[in-house]
N, C-alpha and C. Protein backbone atom coordinates (compact mmCIF):
# COMPACT_ATOMS: atom_id res chain seq x y z
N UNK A 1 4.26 18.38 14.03
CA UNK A 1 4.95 17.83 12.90
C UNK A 1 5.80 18.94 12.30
N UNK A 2 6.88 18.54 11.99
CA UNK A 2 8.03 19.49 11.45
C UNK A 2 7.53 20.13 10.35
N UNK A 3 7.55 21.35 9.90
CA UNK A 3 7.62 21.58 8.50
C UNK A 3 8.81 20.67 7.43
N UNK A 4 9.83 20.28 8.01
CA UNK A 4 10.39 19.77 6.80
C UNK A 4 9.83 18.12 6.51
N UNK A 5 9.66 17.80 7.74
CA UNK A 5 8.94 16.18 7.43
C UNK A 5 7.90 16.43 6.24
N UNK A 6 7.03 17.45 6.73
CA UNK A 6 5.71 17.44 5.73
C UNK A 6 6.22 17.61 4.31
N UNK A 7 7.02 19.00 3.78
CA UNK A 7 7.36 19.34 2.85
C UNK A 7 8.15 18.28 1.78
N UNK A 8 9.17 17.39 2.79
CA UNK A 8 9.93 16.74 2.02
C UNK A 8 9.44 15.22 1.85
N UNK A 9 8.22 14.76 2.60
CA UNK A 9 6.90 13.79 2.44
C UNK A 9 6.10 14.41 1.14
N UNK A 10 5.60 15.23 1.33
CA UNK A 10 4.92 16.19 0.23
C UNK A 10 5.59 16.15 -1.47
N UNK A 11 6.45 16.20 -1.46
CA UNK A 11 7.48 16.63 -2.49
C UNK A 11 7.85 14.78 -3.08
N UNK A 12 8.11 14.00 -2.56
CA UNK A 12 7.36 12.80 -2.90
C UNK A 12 6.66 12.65 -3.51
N UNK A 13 5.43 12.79 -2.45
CA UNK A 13 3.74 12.28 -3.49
C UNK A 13 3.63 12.97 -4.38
N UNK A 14 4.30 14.45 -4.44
CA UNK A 14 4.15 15.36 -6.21
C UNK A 14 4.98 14.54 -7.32
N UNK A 15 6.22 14.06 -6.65
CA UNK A 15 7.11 13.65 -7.62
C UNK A 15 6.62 11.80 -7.96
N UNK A 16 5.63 11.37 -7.29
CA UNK A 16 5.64 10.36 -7.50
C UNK A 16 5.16 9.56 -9.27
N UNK A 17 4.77 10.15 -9.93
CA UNK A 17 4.85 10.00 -11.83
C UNK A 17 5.88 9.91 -12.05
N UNK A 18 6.97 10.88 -11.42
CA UNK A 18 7.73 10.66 -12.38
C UNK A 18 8.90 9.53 -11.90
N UNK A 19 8.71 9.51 -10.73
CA UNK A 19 9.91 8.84 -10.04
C UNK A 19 9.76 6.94 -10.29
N UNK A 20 10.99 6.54 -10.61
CA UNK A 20 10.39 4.94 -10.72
C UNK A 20 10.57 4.33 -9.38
N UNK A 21 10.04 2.95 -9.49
CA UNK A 21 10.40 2.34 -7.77
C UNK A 21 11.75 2.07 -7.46
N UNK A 22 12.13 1.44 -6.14
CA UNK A 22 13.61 0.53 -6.18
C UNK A 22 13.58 -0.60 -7.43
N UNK A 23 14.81 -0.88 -7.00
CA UNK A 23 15.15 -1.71 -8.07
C UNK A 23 14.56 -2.94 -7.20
N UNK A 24 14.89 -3.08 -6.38
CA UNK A 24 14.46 -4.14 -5.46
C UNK A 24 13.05 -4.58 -5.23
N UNK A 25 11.74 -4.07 -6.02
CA UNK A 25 10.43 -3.70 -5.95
C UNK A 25 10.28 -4.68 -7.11
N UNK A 26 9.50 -5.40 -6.85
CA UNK A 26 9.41 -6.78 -8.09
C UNK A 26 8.94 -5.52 -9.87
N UNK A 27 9.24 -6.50 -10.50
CA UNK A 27 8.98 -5.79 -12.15
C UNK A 27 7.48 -6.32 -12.36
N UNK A 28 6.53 -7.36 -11.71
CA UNK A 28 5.32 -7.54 -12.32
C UNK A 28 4.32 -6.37 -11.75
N UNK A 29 5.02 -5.66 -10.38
CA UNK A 29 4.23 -4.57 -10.24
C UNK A 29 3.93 -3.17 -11.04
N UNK A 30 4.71 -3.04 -12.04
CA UNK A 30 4.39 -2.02 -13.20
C UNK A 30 3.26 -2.88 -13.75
N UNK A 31 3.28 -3.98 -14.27
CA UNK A 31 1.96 -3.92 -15.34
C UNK A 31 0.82 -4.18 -14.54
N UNK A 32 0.99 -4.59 -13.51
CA UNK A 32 -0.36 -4.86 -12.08
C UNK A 32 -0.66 -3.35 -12.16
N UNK A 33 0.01 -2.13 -11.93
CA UNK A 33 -0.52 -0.70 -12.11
C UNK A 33 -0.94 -0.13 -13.22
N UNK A 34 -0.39 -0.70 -14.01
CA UNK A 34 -0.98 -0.27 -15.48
C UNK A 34 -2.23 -0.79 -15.25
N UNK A 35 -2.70 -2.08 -15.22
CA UNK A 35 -4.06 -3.14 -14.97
C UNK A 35 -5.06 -2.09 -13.95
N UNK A 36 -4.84 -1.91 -13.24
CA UNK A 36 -5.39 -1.02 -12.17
C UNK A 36 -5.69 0.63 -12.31
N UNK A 37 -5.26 1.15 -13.43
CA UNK A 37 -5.46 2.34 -13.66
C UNK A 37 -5.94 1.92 -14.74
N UNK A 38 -6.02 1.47 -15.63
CA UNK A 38 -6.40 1.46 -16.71
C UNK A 38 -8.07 0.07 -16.63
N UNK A 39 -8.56 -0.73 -15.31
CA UNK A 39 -9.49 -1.10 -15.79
C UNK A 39 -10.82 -0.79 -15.14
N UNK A 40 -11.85 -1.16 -15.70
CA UNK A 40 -13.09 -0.42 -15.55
C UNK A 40 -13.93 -1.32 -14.43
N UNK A 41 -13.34 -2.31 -14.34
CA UNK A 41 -14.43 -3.26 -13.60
C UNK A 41 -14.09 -3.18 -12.43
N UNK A 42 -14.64 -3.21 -11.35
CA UNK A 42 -14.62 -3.36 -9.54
C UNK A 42 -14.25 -4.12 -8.97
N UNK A 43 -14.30 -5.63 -9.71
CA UNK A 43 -13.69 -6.79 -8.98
C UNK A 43 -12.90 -6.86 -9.78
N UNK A 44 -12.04 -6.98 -11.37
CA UNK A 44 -10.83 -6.74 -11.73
C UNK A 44 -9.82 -6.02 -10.69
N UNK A 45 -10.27 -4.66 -10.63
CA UNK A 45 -9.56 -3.99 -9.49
C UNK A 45 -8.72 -4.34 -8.65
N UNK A 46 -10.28 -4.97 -7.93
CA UNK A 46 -10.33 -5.40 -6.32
C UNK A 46 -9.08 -6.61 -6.39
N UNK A 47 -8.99 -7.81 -7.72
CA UNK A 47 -8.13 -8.54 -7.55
C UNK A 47 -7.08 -8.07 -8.04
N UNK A 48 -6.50 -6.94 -8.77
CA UNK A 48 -5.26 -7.02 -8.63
C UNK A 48 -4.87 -5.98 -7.68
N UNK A 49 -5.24 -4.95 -6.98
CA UNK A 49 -5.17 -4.66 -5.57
C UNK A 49 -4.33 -5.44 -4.80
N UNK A 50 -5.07 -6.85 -4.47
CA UNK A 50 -4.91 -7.94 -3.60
C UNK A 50 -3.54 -8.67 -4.51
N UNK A 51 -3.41 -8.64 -5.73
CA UNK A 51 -2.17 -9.36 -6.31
C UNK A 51 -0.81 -8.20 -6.11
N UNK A 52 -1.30 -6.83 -5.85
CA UNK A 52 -0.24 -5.75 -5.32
C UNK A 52 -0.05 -5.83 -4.02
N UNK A 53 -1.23 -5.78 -3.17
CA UNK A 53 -0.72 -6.24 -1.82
C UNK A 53 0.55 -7.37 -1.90
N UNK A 54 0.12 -8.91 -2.72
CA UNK A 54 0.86 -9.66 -2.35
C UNK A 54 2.21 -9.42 -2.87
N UNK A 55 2.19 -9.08 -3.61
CA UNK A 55 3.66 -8.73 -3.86
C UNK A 55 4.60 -7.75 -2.72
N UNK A 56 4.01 -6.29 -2.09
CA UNK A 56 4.16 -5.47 -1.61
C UNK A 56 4.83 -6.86 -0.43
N UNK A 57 3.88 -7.44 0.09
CA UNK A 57 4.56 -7.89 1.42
C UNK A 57 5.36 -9.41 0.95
N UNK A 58 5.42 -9.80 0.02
CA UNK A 58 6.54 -10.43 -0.20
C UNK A 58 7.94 -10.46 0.34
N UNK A 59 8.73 -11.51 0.51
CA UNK A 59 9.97 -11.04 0.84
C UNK A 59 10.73 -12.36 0.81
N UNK A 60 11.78 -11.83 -0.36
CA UNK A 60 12.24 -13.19 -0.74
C UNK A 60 12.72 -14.34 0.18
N UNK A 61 13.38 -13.88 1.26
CA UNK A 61 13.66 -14.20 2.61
C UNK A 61 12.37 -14.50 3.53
N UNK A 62 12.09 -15.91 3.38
CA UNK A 62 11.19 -16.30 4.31
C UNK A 62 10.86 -15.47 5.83
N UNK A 63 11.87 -15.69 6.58
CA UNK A 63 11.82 -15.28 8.11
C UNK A 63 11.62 -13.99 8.00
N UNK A 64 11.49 -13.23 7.08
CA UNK A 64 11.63 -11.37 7.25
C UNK A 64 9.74 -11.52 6.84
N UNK A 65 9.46 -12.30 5.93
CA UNK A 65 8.38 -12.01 5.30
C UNK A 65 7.22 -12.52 7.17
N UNK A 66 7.96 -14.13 7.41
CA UNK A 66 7.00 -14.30 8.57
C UNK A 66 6.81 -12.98 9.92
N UNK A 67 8.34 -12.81 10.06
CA UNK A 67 8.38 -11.61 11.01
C UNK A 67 6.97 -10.03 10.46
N UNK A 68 7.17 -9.88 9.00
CA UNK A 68 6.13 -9.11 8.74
C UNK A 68 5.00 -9.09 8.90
N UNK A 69 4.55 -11.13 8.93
CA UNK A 69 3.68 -11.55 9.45
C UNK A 69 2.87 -11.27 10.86
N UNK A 70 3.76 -11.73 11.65
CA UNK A 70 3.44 -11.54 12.86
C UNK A 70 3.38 -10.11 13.30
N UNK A 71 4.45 -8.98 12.61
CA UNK A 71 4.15 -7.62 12.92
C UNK A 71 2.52 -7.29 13.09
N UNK A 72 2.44 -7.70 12.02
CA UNK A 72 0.91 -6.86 11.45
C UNK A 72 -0.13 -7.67 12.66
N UNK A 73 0.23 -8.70 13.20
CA UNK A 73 -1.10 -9.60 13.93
C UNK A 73 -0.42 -8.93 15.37
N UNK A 74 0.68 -8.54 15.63
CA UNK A 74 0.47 -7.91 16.94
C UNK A 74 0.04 -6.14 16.50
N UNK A 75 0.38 -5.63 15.24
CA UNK A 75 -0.52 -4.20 15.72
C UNK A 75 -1.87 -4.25 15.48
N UNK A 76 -2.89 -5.68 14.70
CA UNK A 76 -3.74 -5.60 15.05
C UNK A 76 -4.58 -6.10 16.17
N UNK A 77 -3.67 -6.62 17.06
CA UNK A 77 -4.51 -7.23 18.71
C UNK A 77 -3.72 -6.31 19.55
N UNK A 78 -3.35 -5.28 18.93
CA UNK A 78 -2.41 -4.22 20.06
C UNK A 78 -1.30 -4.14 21.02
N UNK A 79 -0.77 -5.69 20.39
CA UNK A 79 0.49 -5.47 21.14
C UNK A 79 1.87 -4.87 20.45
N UNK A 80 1.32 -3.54 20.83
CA UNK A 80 2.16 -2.68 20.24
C UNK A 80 3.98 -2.48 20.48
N UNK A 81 4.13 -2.51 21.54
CA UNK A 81 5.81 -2.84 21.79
C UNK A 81 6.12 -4.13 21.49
N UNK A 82 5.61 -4.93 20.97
CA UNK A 82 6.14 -5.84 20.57
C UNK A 82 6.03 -5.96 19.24
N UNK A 83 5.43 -5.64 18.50
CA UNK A 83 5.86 -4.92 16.94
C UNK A 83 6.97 -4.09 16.94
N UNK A 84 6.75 -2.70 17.60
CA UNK A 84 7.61 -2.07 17.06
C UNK A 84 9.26 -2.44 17.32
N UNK A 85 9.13 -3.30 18.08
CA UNK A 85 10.67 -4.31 18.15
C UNK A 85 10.89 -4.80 17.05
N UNK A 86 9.44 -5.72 16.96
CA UNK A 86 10.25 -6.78 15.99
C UNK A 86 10.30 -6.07 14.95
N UNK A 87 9.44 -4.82 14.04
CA UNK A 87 9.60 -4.02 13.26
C UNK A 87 11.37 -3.51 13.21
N UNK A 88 11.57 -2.87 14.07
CA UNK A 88 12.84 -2.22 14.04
C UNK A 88 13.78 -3.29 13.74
N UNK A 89 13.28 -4.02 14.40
CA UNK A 89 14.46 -5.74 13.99
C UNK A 89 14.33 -5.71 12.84
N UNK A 90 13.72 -6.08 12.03
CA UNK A 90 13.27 -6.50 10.64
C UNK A 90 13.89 -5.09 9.78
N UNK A 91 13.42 -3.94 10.05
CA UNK A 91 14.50 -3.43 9.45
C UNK A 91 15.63 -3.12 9.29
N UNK A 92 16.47 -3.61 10.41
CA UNK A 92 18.00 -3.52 10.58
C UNK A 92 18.20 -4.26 9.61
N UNK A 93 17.57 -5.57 9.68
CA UNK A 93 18.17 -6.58 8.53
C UNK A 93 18.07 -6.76 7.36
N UNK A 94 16.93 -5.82 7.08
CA UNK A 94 15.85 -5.75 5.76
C UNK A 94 15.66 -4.40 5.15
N UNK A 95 16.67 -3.21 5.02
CA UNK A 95 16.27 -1.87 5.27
C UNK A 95 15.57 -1.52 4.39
N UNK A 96 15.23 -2.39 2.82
CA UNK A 96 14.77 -1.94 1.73
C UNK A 96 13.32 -2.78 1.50
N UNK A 97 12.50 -3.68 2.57
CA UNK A 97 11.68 -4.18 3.05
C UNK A 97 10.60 -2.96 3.24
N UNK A 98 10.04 -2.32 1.52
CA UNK A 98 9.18 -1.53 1.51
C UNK A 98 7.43 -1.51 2.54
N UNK A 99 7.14 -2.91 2.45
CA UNK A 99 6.15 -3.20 3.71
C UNK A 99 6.43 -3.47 5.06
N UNK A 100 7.46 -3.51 5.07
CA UNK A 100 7.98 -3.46 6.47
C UNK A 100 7.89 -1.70 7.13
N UNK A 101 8.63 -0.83 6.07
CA UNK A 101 8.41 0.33 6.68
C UNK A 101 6.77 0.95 6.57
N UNK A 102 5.98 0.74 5.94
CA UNK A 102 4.47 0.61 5.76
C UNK A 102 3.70 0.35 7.34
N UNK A 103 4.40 -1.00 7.68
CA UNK A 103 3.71 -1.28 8.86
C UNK A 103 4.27 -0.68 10.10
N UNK A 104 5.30 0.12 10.25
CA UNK A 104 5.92 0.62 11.24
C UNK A 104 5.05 2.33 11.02
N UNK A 105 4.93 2.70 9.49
CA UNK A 105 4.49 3.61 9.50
C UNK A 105 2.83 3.94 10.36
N UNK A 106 2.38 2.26 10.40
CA UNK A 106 0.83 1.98 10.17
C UNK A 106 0.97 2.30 11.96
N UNK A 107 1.12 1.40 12.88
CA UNK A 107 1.31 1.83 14.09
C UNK A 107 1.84 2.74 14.87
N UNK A 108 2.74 3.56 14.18
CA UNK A 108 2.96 4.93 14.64
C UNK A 108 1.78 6.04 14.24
N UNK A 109 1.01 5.47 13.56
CA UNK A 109 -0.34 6.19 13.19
C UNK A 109 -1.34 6.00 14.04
N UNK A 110 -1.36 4.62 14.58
CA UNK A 110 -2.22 4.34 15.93
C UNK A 110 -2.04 4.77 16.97
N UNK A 111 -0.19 5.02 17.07
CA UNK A 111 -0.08 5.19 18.49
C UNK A 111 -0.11 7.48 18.59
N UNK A 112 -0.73 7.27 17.47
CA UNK A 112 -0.61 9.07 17.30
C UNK A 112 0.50 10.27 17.52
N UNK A 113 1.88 9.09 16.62
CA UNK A 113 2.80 9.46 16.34
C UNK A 113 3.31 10.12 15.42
N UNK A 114 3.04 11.35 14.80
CA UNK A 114 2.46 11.50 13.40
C UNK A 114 3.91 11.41 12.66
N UNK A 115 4.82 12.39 13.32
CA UNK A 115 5.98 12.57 13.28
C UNK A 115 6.48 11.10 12.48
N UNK A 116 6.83 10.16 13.74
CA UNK A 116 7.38 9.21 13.19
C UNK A 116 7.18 8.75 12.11
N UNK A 117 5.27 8.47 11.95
CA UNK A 117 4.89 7.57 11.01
C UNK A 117 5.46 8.45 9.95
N UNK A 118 5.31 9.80 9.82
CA UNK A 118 5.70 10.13 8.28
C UNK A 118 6.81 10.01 7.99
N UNK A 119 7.60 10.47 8.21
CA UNK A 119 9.08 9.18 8.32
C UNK A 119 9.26 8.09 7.98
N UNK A 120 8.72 7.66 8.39
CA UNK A 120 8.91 5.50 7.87
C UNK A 120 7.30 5.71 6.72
N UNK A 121 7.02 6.81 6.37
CA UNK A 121 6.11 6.67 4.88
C UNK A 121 6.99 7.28 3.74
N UNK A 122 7.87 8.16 4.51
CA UNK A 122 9.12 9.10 3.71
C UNK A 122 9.74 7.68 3.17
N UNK A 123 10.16 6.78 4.03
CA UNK A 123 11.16 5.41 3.56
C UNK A 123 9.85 5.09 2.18
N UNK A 124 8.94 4.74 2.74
CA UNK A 124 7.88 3.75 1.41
C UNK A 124 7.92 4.01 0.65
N UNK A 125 7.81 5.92 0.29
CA UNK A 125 7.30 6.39 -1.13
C UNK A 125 8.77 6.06 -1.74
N UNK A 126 9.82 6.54 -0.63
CA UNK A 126 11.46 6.42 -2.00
C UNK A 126 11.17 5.37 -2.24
N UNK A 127 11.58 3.99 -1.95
CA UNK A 127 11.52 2.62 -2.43
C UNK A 127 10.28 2.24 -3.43
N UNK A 128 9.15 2.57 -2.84
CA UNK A 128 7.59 2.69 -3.97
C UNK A 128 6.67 3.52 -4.06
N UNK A 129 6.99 4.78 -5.11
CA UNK A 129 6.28 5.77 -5.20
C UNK A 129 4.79 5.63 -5.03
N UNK A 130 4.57 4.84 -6.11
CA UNK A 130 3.02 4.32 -6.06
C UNK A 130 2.25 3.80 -5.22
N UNK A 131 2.84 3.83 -3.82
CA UNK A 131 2.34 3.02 -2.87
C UNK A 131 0.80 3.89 -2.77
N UNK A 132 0.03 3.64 -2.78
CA UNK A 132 -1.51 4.23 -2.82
C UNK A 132 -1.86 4.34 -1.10
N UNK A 133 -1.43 2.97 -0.32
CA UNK A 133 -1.84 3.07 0.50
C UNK A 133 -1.13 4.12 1.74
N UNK A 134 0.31 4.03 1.47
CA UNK A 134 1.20 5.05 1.84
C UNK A 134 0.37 6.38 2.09
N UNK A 135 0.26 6.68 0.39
CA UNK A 135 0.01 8.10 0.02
C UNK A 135 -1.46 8.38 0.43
N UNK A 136 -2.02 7.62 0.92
CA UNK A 136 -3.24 7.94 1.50
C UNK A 136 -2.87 8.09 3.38
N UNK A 137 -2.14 7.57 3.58
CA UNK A 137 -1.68 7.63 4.90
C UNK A 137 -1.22 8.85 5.43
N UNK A 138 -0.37 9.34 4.31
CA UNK A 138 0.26 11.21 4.33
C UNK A 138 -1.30 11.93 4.30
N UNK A 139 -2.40 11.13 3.62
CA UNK A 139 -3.12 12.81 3.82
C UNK A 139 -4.00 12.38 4.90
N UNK A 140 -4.30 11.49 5.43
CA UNK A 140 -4.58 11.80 6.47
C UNK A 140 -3.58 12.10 7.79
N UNK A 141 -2.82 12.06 7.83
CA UNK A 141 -1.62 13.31 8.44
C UNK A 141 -1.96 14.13 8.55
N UNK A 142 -1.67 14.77 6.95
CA UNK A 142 -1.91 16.26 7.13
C UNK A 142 -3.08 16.45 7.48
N UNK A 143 -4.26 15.96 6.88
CA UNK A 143 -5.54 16.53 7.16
C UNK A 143 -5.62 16.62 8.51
N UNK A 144 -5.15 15.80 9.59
CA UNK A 144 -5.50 15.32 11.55
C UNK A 144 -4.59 17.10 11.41
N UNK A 145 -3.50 17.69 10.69
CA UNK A 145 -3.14 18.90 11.04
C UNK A 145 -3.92 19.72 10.81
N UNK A 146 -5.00 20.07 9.58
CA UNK A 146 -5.62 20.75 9.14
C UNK A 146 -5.07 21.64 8.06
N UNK A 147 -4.47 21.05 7.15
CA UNK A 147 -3.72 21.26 5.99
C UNK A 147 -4.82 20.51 4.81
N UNK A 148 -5.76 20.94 4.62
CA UNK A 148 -6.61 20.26 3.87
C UNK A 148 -6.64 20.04 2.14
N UNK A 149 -6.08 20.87 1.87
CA UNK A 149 -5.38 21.36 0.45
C UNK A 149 -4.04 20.66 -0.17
N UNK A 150 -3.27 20.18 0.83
CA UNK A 150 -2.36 19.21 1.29
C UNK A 150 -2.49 17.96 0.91
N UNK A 151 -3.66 17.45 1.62
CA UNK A 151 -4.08 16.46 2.11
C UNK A 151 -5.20 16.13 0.92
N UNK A 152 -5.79 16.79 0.02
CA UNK A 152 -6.71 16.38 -0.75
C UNK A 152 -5.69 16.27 -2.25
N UNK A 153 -4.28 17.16 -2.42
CA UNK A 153 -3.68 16.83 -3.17
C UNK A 153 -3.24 15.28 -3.30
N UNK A 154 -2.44 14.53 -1.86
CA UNK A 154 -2.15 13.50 -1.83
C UNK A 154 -3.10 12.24 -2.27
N UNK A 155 -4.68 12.90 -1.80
CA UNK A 155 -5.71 11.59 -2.08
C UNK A 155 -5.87 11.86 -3.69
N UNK A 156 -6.01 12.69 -4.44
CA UNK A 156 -5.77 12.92 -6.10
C UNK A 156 -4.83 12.05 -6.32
N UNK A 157 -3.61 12.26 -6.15
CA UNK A 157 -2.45 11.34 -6.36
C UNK A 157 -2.84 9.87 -6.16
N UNK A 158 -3.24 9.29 -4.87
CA UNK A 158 -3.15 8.28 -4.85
C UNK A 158 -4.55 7.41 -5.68
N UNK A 159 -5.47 8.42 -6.02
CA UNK A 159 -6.34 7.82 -6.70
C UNK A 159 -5.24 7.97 -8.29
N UNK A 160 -4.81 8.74 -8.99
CA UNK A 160 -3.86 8.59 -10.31
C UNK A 160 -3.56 7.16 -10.00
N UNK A 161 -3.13 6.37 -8.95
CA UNK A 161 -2.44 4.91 -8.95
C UNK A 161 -3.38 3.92 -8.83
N UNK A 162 -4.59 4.25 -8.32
CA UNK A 162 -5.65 3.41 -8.01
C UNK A 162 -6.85 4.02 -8.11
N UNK A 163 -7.81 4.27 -8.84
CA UNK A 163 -8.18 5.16 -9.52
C UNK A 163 -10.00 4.45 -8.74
N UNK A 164 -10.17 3.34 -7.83
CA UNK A 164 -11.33 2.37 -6.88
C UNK A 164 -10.92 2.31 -6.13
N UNK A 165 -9.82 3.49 -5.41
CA UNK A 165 -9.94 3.28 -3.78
C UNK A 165 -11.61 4.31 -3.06
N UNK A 166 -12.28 3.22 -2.75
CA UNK A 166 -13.33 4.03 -1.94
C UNK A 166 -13.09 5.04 -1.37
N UNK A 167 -12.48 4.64 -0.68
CA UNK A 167 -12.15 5.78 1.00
C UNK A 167 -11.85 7.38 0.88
N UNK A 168 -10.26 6.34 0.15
CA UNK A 168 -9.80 7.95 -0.92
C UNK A 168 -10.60 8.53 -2.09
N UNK A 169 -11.55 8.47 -2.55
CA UNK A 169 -12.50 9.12 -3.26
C UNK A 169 -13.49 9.88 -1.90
N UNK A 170 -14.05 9.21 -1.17
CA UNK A 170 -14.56 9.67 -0.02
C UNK A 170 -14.70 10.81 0.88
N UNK A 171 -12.77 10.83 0.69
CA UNK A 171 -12.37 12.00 1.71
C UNK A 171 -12.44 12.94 0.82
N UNK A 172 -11.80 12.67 -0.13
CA UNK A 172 -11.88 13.45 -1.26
C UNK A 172 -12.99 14.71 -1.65
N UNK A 173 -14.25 13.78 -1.77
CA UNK A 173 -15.19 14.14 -1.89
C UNK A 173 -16.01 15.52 -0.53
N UNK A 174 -15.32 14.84 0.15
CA UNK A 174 -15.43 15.63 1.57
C UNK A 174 -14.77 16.79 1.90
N UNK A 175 -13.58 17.19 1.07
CA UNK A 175 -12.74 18.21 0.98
C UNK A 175 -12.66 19.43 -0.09
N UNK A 176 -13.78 18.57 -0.70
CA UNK A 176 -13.58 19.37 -2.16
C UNK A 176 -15.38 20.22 -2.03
């Protein structure tokens, strides 16, 4: 992995407080994050999580949203060249299709592409800083490099946005 991929991925997730989303990033997702950092209960959370997901893969354009659809059901039965087609398709047409680059990022992570994926996570954070799940995606990056200091900064961060992600408390916990 390049030093500048990392650094200028990196420099992101630091800047991500202050930076706002696209414009193109629906407006009910600010107070869904406010809701989510700010509440105490586990299944509150858990449902607006799932009301951020839905928004995240929204897409006002039916056929981009189904194509996102089907992305995600071929990288999870592994038919991987045939995502990353229809992926690349979908973003020619869609370039600001923040879950679109998410899921291109997600299978270049499977296919142990690290390079790439951080790249198409570089696209997520500009368009949605707060992406939690993104920014958990960068540290395990870095961490598979052994940049652990790196990598436990990013899971801090992404807990600041989601403050009940298990996992990322987890690793966390494991690094510290």
């Amino acid at each position: 992995m390049t030093e500048s991929h990392c650094s200028s991925t990196l420099e992101l997730v630091a800047s991500a407080h202050r930076r706002r989303p696209a414009p193109v990033m629906p407006a009910a997702l600010d107070t869904l994050f406010h809701q989510l950092a700010t509440c105490d209960d586990v299944d509150v959370a858990s449902a607006t999580e799932a009301r951020i997901w839905d928004l995240w893969m929204y897409h006002p354009h039916h056929r981009a949203a189904r194509h996102l659809d089907r992305a995600s059901t071929e990288i999870a039965t592994h038919c991987h060249d045939i995502a990353e087609t229809r992926l690349s398709r979908l973003l020619r047409s869609a370039p600001d299709y923040c879950e679109a680059w998410h899921k291109r990022a997600t299978l270049y992570y499977l296919q142990e592409r690290d390079d790439e994926s951080l790249d198409a996570l570089h696209h997520v954070l500009e368009l949605e800083p707060r992406h939690f799940g993104a920014i958990c995606a960068v540290a395990e990056i870095l961490l598979s490099k052994g940049d652990r200091d790196a990598a436990a900064f990013a899971f801090e961060t992404a807990l600041r946005f989601h403050p009940h992600l298990g996992e990322a408390q987890h690793r966390l916990l494991e690094l510290q």
